[in-house]
Protein backbone atom coordinates (compact mmCIF):
# COMPACT_ATOMS: atom_id res chain seq x y z
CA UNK A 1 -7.11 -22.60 9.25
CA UNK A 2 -6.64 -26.62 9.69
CA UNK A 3 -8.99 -28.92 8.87
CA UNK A 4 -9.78 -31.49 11.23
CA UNK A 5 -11.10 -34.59 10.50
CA UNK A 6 -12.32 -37.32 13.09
CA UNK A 7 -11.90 -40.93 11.42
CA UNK A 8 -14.21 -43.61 13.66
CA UNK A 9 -13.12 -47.42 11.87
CA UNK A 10 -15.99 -50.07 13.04
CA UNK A 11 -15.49 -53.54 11.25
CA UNK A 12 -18.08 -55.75 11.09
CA UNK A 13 -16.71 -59.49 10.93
CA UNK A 14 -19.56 -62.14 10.39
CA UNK A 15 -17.51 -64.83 9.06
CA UNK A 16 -15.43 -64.22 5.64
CA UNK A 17 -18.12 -62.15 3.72
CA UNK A 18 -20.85 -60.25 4.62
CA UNK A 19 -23.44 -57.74 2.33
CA UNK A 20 -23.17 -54.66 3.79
CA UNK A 21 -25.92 -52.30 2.86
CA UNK A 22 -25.98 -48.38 4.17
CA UNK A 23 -29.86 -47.40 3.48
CA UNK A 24 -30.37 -43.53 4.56
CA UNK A 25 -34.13 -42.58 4.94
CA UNK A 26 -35.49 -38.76 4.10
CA UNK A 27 -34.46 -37.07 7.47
CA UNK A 28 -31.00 -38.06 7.71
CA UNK A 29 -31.41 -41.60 10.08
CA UNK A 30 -29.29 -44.21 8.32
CA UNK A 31 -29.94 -48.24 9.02
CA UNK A 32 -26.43 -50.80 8.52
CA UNK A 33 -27.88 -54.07 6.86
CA UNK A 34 -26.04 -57.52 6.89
CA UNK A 35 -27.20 -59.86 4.59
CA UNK A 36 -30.45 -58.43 4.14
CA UNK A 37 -31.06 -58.04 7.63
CA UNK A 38 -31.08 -54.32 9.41
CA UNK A 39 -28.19 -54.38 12.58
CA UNK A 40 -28.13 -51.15 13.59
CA UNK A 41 -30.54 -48.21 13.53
CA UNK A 42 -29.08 -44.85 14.07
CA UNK A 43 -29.45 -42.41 17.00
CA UNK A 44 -29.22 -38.43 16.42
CA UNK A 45 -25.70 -37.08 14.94
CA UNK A 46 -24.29 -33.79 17.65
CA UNK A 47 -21.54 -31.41 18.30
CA UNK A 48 -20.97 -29.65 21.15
CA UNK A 49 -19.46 -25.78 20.17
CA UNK A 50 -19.35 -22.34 21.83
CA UNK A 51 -20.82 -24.60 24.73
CA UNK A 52 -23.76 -25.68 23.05
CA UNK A 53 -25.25 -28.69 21.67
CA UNK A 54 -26.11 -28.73 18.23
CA UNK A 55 -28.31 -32.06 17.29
CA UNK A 56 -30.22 -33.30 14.28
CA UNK A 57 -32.52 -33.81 16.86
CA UNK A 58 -34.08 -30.52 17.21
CA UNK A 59 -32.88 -29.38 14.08
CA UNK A 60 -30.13 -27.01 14.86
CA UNK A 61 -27.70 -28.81 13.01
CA UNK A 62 -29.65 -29.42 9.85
CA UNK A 63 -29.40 -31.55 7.34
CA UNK A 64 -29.48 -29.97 3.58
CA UNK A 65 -28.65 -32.66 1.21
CA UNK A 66 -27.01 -36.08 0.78
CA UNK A 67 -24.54 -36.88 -1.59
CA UNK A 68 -22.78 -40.16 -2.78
CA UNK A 69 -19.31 -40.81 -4.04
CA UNK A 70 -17.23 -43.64 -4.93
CA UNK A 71 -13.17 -43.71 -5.27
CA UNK A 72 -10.25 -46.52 -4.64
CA UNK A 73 -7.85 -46.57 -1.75
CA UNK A 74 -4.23 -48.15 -2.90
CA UNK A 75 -4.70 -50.01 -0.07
CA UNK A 76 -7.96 -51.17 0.47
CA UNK A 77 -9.31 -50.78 -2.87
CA UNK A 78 -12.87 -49.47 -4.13
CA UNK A 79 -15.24 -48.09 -2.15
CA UNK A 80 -18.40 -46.17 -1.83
CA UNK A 81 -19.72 -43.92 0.27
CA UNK A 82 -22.97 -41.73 1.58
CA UNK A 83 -22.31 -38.45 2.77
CA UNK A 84 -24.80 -36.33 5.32
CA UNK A 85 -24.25 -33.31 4.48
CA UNK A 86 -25.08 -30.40 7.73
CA UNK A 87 -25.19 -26.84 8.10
CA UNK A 88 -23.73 -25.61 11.87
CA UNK A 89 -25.44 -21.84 12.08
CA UNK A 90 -23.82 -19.99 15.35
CA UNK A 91 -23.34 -16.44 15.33
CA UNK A 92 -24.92 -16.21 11.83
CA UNK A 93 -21.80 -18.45 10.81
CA UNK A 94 -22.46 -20.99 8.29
CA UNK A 95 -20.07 -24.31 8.74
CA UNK A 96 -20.61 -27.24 6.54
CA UNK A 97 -20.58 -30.33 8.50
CA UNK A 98 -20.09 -33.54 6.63
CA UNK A 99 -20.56 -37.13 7.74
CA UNK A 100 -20.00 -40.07 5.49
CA UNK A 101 -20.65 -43.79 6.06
CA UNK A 102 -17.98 -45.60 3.33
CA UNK A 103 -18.60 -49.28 2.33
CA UNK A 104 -15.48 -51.11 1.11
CA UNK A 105 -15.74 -53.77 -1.62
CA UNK A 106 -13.11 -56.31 -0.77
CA UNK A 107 -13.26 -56.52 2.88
CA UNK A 108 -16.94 -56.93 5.02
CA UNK A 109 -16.42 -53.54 6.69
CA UNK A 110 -17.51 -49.84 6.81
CA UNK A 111 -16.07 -46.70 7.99
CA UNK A 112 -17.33 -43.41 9.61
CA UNK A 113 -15.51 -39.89 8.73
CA UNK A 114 -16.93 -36.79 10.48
CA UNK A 115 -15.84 -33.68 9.03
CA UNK A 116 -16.05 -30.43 10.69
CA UNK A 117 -14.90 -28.09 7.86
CA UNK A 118 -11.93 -25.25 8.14
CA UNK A 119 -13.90 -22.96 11.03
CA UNK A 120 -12.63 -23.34 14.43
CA UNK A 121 -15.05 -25.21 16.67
CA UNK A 122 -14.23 -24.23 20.48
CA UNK A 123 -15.95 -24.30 23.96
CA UNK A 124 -14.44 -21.78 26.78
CA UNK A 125 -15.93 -24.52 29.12
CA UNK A 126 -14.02 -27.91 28.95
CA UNK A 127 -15.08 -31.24 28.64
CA UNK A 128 -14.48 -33.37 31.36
CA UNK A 129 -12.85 -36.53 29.95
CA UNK A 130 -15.91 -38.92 30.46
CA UNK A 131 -17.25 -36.71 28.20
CA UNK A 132 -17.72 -36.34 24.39
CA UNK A 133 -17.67 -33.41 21.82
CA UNK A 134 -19.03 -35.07 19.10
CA UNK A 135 -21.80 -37.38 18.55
CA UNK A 136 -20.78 -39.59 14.92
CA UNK A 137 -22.04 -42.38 14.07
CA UNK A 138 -23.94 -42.96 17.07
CA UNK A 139 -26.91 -46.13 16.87
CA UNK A 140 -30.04 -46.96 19.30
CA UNK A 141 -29.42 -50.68 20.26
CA UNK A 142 -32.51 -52.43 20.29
CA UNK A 143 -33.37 -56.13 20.47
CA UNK A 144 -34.56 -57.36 17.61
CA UNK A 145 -35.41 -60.83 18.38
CA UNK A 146 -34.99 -63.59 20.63
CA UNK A 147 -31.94 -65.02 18.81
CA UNK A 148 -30.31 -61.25 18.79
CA UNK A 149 -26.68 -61.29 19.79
CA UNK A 150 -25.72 -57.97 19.20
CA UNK A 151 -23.23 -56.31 21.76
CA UNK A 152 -21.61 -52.27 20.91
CA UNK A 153 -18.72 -51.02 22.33
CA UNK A 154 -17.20 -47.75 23.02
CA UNK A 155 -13.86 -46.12 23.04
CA UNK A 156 -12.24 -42.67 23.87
CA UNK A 157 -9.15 -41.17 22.87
């Protein structure tokens, strides 16, 4: 089986140095704070297998725990990281689903890795290509106040 792994980079610049906080409440939401100030608010995490969406949502992709780890890249250096850790039941199959949010130490920036685990996720309908299969990290952009700048973007590939 191959493992597949979906690595989404987002950088946040604001200026040299920015705090970068990653808070994670009890049902699996997680806020991004910059310098002490929440920026984005998460939406629902989803994947879209055997033609069906799963979504923290409703529950069918559940969340059973969250873990933390920390390690150093040789490039990049230390880092630390929150993991959501979900279980994908279809056809009383059990696939762990894991989604991390890593904060790096020596550069103002965070990183999203979604993985899917070693069981084959397929559709036998296909996705058009304005379409997506999974839904990681995703936020609700909301104005926060009259000075709020905030822009998102959005890429395919």
């Amino acid at each position: 089986m191959m493992k597949v792994h979906l690595f989404v980079f987002l950088f946040l610049i604001t200026g040299c140095w920015a705090s970068i906080k990653v808070s994670i409440d009890e049902k699996g939401g997680y806020a991004i704070h910059i310098n002490g100030r929440k920026w984005l608010q998460s939406s629902r995490t989803a994947l879209y297998v055997d033609n069906t969406w799963y979504s923290s949502d409703d529950k069918s992709l559940s969340l059973i725990k969250t873990t933390t780890r920390r390690g150093t890249d040789q490039n990049l250096g230390q880092w630390n990281e929150t993991c959501l850790n979900y279980d994908l039941v279809r056809n009383e199959t059990h696939t762990k689903i894991i989604a991390c949010i890593r904060q790096w130490h020596a550069v103002s920036a965070i990183t999203f890795h979604l993985d899917t685990g070693d069981e084959i996720l397929t559709n036998t309908i296909p996705l058009h290509m304005d379409e997506v299969r999974t839904v990681f990290p995703s936020f609700n952009i909301e104005q926060i106040g009259d000075d709020d700048a905030r822009s998102y973007f959005t890429f395919e590939g």
